[in-house]
Protein backbone atom coordinates (compact mmCIF):
# COMPACT_ATOMS: atom_id res chain seq x y z
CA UNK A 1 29.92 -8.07 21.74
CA UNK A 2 26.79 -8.97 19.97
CA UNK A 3 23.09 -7.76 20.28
CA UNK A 4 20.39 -9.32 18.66
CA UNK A 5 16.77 -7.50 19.08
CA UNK A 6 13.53 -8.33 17.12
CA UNK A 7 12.87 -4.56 17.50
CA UNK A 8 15.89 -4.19 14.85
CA UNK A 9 14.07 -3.66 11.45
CA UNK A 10 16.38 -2.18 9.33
CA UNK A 11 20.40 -2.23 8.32
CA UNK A 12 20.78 1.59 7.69
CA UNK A 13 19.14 5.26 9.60
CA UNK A 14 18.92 5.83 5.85
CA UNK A 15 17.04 2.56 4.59
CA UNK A 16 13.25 2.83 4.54
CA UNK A 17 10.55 1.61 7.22
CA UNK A 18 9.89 1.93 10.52
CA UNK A 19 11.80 0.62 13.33
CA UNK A 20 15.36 0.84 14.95
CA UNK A 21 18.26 0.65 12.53
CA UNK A 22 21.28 -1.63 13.41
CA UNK A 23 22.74 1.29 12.32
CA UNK A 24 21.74 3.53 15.47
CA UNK A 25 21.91 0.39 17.80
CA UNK A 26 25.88 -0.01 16.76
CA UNK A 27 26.75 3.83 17.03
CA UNK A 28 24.94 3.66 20.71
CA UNK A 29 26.78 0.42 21.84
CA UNK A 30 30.11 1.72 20.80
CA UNK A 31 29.50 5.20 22.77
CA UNK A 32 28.47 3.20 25.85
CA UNK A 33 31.73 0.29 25.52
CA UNK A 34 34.41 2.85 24.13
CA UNK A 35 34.79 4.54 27.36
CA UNK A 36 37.92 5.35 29.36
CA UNK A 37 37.30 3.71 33.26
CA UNK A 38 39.09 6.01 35.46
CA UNK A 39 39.61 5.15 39.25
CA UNK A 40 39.82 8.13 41.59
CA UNK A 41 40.64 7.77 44.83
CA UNK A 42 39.94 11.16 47.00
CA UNK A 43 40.02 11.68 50.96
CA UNK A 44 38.15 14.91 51.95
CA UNK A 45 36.89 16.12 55.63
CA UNK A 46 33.43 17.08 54.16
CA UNK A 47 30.30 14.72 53.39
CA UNK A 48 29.74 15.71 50.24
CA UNK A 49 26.56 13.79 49.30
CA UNK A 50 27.63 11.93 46.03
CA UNK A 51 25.66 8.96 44.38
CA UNK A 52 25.93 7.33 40.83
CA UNK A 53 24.72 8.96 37.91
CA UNK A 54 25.59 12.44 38.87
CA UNK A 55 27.90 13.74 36.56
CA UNK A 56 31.45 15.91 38.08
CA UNK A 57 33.79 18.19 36.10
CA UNK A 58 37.33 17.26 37.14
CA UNK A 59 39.59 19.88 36.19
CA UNK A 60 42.79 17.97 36.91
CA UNK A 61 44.49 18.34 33.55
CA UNK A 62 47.94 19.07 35.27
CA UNK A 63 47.69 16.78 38.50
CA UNK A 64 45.41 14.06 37.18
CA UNK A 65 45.95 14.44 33.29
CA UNK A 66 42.38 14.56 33.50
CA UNK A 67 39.71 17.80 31.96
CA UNK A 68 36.47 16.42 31.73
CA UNK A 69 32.99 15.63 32.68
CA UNK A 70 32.59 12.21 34.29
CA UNK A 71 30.11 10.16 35.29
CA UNK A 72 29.98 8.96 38.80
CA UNK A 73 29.48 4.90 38.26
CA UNK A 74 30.37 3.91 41.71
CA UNK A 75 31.36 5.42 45.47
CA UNK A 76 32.23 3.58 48.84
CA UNK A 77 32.62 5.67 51.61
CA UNK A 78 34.14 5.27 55.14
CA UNK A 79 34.39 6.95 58.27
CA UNK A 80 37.45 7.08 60.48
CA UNK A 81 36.79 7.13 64.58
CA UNK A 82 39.06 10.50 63.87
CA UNK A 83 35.72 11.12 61.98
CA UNK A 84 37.77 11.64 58.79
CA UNK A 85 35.59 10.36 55.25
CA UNK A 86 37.19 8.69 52.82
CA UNK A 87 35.49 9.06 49.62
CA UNK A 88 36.64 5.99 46.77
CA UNK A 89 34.79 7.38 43.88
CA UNK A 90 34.80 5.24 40.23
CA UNK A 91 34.28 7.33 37.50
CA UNK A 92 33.76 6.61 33.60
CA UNK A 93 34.88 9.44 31.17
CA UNK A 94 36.22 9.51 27.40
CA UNK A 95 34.51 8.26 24.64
């Protein structure tokens, strides 16, 4: 991955100047590519109004192996004639 930016004015937080360090720009793109993609895939008779960006705490530790906050990235929803939902919900936790 690279990144270049003409906004990028300095190597170091520490070095002096003004402007964004590569520094701060490498510690944010390695929080935003180091992440764990977890697919969840949940059926549920309510219609739970979920959208991307909101952010769920899954306390599945002993059923999912998951104990976390995750961000909701993606959801596709369908409806049975039965009128069950089906909720496919993408979520990306870790770090």
């Amino acid at each position: 991955f690279t990144f270049n930016s003409p906004m990028i004015e300095r190597r170091l937080d520490s070095s002096p100047g003004f402007g964004i360090s590569c520094e701060r720009v490498a510690n944010y793109w390695l929080h935003e590519l180091n992440r764990e993609l977890i697919r969840l895939t949940m059926t549920t008779p309510r219609n739970d109004n979920i959208g991307p960006g909101q952010i769920h705490r899954i306390n599945g530790a002993e059923r999912l192996g998951i104990a976390n906050d995750l961000w909701v990235q993606r959801i596709d929803k369908t409806y049975a004639a039965s009128g069950q939902i089906s909720q496919s919900i993408t979520y990306i936790g870790g770090g």
